[in-house]
C-alpha atoms as a PDB file:
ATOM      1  CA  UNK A   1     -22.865   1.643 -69.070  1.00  0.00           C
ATOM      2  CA  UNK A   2     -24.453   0.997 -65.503  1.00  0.00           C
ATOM      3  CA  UNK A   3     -28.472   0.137 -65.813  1.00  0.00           C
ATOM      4  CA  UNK A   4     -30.412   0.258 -62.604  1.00  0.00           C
ATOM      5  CA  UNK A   5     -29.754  -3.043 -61.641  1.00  0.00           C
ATOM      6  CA  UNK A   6     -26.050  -2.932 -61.445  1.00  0.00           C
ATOM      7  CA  UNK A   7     -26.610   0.377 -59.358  1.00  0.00           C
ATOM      8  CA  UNK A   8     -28.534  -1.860 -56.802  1.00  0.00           C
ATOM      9  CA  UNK A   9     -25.977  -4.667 -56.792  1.00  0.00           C
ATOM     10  CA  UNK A  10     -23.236  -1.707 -55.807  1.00  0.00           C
ATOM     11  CA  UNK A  11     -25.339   0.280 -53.391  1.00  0.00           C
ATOM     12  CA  UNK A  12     -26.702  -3.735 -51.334  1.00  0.00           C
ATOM     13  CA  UNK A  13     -22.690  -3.911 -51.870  1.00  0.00           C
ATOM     14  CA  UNK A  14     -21.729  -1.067 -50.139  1.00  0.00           C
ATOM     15  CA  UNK A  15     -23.761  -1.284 -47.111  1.00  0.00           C
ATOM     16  CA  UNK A  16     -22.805  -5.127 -47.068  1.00  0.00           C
ATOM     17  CA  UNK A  17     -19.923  -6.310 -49.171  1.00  0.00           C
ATOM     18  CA  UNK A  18     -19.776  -9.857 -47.186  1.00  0.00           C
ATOM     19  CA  UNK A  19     -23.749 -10.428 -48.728  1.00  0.00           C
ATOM     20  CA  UNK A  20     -24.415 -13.848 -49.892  1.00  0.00           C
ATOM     21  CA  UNK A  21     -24.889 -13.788 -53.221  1.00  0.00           C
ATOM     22  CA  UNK A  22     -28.474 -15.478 -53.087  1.00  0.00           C
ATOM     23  CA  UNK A  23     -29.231 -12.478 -51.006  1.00  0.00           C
ATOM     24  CA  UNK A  24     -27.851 -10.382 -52.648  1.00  0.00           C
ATOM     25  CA  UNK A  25     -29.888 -11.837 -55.928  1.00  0.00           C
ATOM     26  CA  UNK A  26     -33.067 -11.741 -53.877  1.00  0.00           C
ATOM     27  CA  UNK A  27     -32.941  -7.883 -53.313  1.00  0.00           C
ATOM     28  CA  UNK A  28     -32.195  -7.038 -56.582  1.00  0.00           C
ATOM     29  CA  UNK A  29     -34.558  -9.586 -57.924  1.00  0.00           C
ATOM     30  CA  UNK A  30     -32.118 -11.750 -59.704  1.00  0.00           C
ATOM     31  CA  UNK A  31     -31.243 -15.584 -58.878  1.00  0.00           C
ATOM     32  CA  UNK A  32     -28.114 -15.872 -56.693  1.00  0.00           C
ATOM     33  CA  UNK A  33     -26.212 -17.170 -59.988  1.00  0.00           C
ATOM     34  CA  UNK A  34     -27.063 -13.911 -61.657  1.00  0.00           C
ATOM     35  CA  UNK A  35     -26.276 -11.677 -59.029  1.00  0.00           C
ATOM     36  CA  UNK A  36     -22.861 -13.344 -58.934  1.00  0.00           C
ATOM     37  CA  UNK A  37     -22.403 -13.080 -62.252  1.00  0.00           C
ATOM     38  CA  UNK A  38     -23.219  -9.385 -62.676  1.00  0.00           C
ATOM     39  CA  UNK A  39     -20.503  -8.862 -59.600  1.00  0.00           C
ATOM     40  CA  UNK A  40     -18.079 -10.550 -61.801  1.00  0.00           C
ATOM     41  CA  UNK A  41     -18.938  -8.574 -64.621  1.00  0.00           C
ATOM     42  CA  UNK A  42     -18.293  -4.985 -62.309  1.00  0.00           C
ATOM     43  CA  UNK A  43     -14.689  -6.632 -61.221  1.00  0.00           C
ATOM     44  CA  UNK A  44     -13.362  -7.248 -64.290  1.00  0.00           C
ATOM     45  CA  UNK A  45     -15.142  -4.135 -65.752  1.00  0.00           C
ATOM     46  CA  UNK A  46     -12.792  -2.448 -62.649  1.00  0.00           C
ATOM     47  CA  UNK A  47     -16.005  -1.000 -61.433  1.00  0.00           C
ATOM     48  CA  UNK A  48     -15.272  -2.748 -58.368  1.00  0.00           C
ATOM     49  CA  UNK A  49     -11.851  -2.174 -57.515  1.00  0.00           C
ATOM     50  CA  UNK A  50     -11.761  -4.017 -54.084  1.00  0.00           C
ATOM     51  CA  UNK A  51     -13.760  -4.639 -50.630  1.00  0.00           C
ATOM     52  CA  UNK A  52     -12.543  -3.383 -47.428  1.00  0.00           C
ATOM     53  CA  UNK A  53     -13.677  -2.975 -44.051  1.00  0.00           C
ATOM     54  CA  UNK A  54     -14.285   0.007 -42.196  1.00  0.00           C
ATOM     55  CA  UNK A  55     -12.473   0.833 -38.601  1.00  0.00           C
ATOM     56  CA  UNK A  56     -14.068   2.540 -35.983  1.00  0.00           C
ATOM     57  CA  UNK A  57     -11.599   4.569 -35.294  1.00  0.00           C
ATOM     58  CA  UNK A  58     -12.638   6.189 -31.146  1.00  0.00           C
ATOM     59  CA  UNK A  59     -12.862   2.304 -30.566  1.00  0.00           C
ATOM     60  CA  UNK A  60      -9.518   1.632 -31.575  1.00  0.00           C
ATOM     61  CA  UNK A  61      -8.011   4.418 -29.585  1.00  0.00           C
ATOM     62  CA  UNK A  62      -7.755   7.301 -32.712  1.00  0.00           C
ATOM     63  CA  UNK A  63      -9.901   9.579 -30.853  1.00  0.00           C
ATOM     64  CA  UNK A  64      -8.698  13.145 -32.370  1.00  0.00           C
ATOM     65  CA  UNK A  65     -10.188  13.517 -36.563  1.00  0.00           C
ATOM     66  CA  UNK A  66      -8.048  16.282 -37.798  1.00  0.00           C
ATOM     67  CA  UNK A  67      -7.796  18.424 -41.222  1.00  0.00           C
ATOM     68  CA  UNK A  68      -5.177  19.826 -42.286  1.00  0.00           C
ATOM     69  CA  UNK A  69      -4.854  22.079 -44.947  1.00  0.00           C
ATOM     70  CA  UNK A  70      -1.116  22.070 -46.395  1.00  0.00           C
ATOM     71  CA  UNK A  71       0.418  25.056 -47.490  1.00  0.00           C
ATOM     72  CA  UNK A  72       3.528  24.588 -48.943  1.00  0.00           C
ATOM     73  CA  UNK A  73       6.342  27.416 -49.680  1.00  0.00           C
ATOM     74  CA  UNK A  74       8.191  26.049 -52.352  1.00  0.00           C
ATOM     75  CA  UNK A  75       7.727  23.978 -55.673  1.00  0.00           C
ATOM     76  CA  UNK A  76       9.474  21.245 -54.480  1.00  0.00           C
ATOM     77  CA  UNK A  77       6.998  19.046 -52.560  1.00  0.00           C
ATOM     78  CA  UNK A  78       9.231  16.032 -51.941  1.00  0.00           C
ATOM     79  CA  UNK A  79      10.114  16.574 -48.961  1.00  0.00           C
ATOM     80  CA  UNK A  80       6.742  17.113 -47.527  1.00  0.00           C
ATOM     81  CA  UNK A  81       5.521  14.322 -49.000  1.00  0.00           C
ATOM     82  CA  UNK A  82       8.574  11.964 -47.796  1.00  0.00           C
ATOM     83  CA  UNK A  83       7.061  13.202 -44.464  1.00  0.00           C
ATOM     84  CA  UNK A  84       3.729  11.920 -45.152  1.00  0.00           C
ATOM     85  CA  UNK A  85       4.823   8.585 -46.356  1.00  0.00           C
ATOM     86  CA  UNK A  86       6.517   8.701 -43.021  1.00  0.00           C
ATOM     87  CA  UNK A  87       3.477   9.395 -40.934  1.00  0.00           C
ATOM     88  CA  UNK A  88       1.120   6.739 -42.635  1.00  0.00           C
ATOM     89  CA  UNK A  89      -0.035   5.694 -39.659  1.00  0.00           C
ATOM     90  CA  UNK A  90      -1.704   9.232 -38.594  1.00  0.00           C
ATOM     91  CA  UNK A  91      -3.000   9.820 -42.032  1.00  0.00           C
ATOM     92  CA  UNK A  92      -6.788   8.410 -43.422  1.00  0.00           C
ATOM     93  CA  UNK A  93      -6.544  10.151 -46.822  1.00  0.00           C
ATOM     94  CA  UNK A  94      -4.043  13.045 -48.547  1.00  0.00           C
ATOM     95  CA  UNK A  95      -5.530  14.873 -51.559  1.00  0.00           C
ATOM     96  CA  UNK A  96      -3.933  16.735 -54.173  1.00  0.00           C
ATOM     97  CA  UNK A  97      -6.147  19.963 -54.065  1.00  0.00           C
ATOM     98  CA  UNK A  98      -6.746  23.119 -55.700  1.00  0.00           C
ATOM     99  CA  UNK A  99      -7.581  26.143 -53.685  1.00  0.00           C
ATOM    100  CA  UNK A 100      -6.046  27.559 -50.467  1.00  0.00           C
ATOM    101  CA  UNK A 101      -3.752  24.890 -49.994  1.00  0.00           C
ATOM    102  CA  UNK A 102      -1.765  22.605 -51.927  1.00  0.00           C
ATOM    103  CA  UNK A 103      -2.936  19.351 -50.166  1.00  0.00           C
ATOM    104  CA  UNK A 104      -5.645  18.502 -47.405  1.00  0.00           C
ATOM    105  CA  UNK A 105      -4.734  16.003 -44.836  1.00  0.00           C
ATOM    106  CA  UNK A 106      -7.437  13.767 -43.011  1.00  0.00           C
ATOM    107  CA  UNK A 107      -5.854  11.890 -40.147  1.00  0.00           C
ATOM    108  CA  UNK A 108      -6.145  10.696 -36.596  1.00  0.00           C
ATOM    109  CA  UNK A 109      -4.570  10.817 -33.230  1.00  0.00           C
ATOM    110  CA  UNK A 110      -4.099   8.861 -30.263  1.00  0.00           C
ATOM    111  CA  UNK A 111      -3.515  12.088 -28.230  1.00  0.00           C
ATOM    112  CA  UNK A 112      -3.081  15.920 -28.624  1.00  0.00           C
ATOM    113  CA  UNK A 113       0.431  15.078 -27.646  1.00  0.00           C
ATOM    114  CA  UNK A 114       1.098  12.917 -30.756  1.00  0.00           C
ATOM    115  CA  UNK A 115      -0.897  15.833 -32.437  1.00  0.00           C
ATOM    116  CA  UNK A 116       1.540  17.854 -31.385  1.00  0.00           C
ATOM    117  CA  UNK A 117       4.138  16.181 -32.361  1.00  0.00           C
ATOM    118  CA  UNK A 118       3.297  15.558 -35.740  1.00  0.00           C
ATOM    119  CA  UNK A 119       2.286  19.197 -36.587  1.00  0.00           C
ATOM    120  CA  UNK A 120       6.236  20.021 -34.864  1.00  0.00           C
ATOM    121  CA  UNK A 121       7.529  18.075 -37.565  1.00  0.00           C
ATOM    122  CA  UNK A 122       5.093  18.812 -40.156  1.00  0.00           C
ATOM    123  CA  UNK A 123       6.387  22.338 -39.917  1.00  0.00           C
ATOM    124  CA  UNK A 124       9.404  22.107 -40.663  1.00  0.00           C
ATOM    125  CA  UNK A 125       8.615  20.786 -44.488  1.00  0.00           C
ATOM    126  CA  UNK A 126       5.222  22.910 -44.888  1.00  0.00           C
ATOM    127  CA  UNK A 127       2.487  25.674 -43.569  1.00  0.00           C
ATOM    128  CA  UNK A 128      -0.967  24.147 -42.022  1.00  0.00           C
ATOM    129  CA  UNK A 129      -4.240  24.925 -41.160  1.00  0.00           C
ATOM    130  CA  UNK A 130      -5.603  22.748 -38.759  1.00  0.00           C
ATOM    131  CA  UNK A 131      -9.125  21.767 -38.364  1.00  0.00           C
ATOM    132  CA  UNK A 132     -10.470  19.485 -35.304  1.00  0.00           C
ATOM    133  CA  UNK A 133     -13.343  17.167 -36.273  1.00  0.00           C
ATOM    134  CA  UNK A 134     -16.398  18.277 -33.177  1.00  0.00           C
ATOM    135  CA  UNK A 135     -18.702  15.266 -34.439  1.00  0.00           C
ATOM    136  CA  UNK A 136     -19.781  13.982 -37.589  1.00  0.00           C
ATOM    137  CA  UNK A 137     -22.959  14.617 -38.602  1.00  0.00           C
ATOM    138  CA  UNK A 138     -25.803  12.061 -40.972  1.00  0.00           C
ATOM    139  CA  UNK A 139     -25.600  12.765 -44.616  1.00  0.00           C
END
């Protein structure tokens, strides 16, 4: 069970994951030591999973944020998802949904050619909706 003080140690986390740990201590009101320790604690709990760092993607040249809502025809989703494996580098996340699809793409594109391309051969393993990403808006 999470008390309020491992909530603050995850949320100073997530905006900051490279925090010192005295720092991190000092905003949660705990000595560095502690705060360290309590990190520990949500690892091995597998609270924590990992760190990671965030890409901006328009700086790195993925300027198009596409959805895509798969619709597939048959049962047999192998092949579609062989395609996706194949694509990695296009796709951000691929959920398992229930609804009016069967799975919802996120990805990114370099161009609307490579767009293009992708939904070509997307095709030919499954239906889509598409859904172009305007700008993303403050939560």
């Amino acid at each position: 069970m999470l008390d309020q003080t491992d909530w603050q140690i995850i949320k100073e986390l997530t905006k900051n994951s490279r925090i010192k740990m005295k720092e991190l201590g000092d905003k949660v009101h705990l000595t560095g030591q502690a705060a360290a320790s309590r990190v520990a604690k949500l690892e091995d709990q597998g609270i924590i999973e990992g760190y990671t760092i965030t890409l901006n993607q328009q700086e790195v040249g993925f300027t198009i944020h596409a959805f895509l809502t798969i619709i597939t025809e048959s049962i047999h989703h192998r092949p579609y998802l062989e395609f996706v494996d194949a694509n990695k580098e296009y796709v951000s996340n691929h959920y398992k949904i229930s609804g009016d699809g069967c799975y919802i793409l996120e990805c990114r594109f370099p161009s609307y050619e490579e767009l293009d391309a992708f939904l070509v051969d997307l095709n030919k393993q499954a239906n889509y909706k598409l859904s172009i990403v305007i700008n993303k808006q403050p939560v």
